[in-house]
Protein backbone atom coordinates (compact mmCIF):
# COMPACT_ATOMS: atom_id res chain seq x y z
CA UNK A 1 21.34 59.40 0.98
CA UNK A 2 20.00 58.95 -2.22
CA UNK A 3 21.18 58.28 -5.59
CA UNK A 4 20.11 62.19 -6.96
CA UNK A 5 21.68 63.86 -4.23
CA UNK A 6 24.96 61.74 -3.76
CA UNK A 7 25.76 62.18 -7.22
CA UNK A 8 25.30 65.84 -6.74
CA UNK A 9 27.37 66.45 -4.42
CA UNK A 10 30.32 64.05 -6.17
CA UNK A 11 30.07 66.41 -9.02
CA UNK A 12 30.32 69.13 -6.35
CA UNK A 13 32.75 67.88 -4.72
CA UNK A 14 34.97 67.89 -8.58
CA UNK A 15 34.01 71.34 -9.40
CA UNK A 16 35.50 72.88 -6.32
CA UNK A 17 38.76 70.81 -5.76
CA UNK A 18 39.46 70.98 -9.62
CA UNK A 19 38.53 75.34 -9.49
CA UNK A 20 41.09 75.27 -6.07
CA UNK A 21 43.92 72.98 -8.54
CA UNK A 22 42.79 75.47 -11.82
CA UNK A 23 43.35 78.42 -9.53
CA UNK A 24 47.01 77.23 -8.11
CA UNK A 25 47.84 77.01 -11.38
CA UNK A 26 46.67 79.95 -13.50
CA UNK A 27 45.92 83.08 -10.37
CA UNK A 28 48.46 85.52 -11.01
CA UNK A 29 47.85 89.13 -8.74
CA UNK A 30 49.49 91.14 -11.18
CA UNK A 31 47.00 89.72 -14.54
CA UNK A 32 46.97 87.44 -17.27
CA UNK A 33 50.18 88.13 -19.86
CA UNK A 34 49.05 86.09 -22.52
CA UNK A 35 52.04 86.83 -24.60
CA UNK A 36 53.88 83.83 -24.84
CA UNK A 37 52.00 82.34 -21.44
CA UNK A 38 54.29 85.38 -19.18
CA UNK A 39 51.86 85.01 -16.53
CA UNK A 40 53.13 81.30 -15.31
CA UNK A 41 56.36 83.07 -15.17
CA UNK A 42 56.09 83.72 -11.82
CA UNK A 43 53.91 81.06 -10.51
CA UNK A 44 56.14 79.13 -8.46
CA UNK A 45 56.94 75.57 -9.16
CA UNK A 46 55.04 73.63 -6.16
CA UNK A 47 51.75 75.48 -7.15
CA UNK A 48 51.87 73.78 -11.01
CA UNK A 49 52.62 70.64 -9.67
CA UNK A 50 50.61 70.86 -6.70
CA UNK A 51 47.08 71.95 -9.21
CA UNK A 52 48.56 69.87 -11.80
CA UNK A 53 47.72 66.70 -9.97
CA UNK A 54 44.47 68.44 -7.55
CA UNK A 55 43.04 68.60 -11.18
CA UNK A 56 43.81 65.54 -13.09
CA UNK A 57 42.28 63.67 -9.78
CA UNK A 58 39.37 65.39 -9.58
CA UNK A 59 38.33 65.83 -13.05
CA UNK A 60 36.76 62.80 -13.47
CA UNK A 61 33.96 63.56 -10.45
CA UNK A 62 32.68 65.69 -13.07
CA UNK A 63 30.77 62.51 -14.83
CA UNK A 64 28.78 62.30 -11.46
CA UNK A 65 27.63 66.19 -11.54
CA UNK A 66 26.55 65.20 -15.37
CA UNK A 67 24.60 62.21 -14.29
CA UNK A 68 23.11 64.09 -11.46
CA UNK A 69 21.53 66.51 -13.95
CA UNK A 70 20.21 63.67 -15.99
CA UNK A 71 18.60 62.26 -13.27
CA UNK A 72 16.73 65.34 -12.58
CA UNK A 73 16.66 65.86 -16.79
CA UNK A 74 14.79 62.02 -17.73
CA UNK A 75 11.61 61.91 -16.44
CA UNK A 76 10.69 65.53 -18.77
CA UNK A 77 12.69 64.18 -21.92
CA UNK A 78 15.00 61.09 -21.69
CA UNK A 79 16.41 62.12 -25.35
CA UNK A 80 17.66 65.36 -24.01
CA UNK A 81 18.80 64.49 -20.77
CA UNK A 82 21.05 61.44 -22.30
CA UNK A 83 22.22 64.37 -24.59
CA UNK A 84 23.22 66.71 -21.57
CA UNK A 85 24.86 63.48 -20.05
CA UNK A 86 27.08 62.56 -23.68
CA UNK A 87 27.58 65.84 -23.93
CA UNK A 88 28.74 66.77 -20.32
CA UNK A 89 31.18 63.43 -20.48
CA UNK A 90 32.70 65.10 -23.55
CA UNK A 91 33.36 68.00 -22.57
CA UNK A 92 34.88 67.12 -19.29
CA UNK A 93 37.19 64.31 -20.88
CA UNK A 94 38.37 67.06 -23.44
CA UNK A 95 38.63 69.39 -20.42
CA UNK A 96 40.84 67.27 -18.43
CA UNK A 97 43.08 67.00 -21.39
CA UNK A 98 43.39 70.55 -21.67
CA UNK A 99 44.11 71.00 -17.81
CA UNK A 100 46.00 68.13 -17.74
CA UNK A 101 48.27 69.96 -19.94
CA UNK A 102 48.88 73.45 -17.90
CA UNK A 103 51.11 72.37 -15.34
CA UNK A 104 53.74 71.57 -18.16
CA UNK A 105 52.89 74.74 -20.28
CA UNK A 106 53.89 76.70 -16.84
CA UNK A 107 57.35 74.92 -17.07
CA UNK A 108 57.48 75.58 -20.50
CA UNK A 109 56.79 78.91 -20.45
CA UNK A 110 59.10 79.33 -17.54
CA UNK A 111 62.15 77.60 -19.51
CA UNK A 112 61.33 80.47 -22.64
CA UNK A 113 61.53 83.33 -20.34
CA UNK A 114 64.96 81.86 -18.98
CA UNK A 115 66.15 81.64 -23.16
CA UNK A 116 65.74 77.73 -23.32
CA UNK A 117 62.94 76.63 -24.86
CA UNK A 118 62.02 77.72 -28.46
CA UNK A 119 59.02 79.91 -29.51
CA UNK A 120 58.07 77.29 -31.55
CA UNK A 121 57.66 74.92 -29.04
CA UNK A 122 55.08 77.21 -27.28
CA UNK A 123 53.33 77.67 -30.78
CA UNK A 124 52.89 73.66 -31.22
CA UNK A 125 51.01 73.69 -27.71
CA UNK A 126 48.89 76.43 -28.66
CA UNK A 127 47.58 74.38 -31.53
CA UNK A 128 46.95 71.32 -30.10
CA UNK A 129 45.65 72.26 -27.15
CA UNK A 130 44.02 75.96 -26.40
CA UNK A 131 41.98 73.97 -29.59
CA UNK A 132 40.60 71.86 -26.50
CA UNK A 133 39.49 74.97 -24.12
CA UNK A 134 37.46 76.44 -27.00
CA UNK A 135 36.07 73.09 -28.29
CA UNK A 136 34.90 72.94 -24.46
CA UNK A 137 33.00 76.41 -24.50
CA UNK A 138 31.21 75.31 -27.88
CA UNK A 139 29.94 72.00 -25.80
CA UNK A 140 29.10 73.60 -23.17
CA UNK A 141 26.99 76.27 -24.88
CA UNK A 142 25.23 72.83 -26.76
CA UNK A 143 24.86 71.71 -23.59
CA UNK A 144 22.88 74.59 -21.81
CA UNK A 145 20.55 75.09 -25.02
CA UNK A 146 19.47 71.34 -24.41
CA UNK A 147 19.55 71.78 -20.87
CA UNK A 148 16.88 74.95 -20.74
CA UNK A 149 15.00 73.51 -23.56
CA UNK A 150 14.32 70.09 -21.32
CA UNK A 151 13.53 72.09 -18.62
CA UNK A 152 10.91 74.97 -20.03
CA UNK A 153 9.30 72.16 -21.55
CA UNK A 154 8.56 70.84 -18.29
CA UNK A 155 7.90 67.54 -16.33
CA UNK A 156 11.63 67.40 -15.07
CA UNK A 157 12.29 67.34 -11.73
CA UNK A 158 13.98 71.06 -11.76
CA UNK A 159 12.03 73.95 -11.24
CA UNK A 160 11.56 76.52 -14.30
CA UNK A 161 13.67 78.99 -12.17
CA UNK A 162 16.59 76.47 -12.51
CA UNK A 163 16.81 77.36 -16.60
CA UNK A 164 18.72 79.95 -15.32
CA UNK A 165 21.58 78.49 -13.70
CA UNK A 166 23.00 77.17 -17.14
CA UNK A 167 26.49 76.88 -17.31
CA UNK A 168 26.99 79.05 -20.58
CA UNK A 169 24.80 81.97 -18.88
CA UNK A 170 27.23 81.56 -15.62
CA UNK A 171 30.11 81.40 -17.35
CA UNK A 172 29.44 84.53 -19.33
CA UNK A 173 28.82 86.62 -16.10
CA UNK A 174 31.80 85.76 -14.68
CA UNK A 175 34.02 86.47 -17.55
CA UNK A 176 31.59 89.52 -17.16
CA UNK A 177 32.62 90.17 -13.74
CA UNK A 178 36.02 89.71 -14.80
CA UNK A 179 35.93 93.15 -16.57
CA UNK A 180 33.29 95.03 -14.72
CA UNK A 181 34.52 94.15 -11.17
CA UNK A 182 38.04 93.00 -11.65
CA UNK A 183 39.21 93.16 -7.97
CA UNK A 184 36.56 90.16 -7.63
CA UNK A 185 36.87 88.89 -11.37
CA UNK A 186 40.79 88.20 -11.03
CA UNK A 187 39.77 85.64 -8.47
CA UNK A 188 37.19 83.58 -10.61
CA UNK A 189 38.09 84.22 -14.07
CA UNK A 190 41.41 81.59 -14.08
CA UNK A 191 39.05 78.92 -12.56
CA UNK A 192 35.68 80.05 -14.39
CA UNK A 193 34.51 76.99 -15.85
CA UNK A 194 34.54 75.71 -12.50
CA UNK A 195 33.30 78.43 -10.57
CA UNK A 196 30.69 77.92 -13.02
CA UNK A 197 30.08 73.95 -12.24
CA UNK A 198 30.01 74.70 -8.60
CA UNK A 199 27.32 77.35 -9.04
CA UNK A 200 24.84 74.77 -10.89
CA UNK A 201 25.68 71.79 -8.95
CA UNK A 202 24.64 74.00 -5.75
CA UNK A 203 21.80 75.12 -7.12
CA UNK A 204 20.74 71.74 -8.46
CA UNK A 205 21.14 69.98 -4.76
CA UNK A 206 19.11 73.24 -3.39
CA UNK A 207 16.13 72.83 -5.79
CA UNK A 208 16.28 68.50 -5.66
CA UNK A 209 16.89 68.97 -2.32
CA UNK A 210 13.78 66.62 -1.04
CA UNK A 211 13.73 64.99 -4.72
CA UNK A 212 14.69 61.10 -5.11
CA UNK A 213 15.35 58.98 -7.50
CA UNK A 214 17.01 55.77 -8.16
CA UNK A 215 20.36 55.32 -10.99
């Protein structure tokens, strides 16, 4: 197996074990309360510790997916490809952060429903760290521009077709689906970002698929 492909699948391999952890955590069949976090209330306690440590483990298989696109990024435009790479590291170490964090905001939120934990308390969280999970949809976004831009210029190993599995565009339709189709959506939209991961990393191994190249 080559390098191209075996980092591929690594970073494939992250985006659906972290979505199953993200999902154990956050899928709630009655909605998302956002009011004071309501909808951990009933998540019970073995699925927030069971996705809190699926997703810490698995985050960091994300840094293969990212090299695996700038593999098939270098040979059209080194510049941008090391910028998808910096860019994808970033956002996946301020990612794990953030989901590092949920498993204790569902105890949290649990312990205000039940009158012992302050307001407050769930107010400093919302500062520090929902700042993280919107700080990771502006990188991402950065990401995709440079990430079609490399790849309508051409000489990458991606075909043009593959401009349009960008994670921002992805991530967009399923928030999309979310309200359109919401029978479906409630089952992708609390793992989204990596619903979205596991849709370009597929795609990627399709179209590289008899591509090789060496780290």
């Amino acid at each position: 197996m080559n390098n191209l492909k075996r980092t591929g699948i690594i970073g494939l391999i992250g985006a659906v074990m972290v979505g199953i952890g993200e999902f154990l955590l956050h899928y709630n069949a009655a909605g998302y309360n956002e009011a004071h976090y309501g909808f951990f209330v009933s998540i019970a306690n073995w699925r927030l510790i069971t996705g809190h440590f699926i997703t810490v483990l698995f985050v960091p298989f994300y840094i293969a997916g990212y090299w695996h696109i700038y593999l098939a990024l270098k040979k059209g435009s080194n510049k941008m490809a090391l910028a998808v790479l910096i860019l994808g590291v970033f956002a996946f170490v301020i990612g794990g952060m953030w989901i590092g964090s949920r498993g204790m905001l569902g105890f949290m939120a649990k312990s205000y429903a039940a009158g012992e934990t302050s307001l407050a308390l769930l107010d400093k969280y919302q500062m520090l760290m929902e700042t993280l999970v919107q700080l990771l949809r502006v990188i991402v976004l950065a990401i995709s521009i440079v990430y079609v831009t490399a790849i309508l210029k051409g000489n990458t190993l991606y075909p043009k077709w593959m401009a349009w599995f960008n994670p921002v565009l992805i991530l967009a339709a399923v928030f999309l689906l979310f309200f359109l189709v919401p029978s479906i959506g409630i089952f992708l939209a609390p793992t989204a970002m990596n619903v979205t991961h596991v849709i370009v990393f597929s795609a990627s191994l399709i179209a590289l698929k008899n591509k090789q190249t060496a780290l």
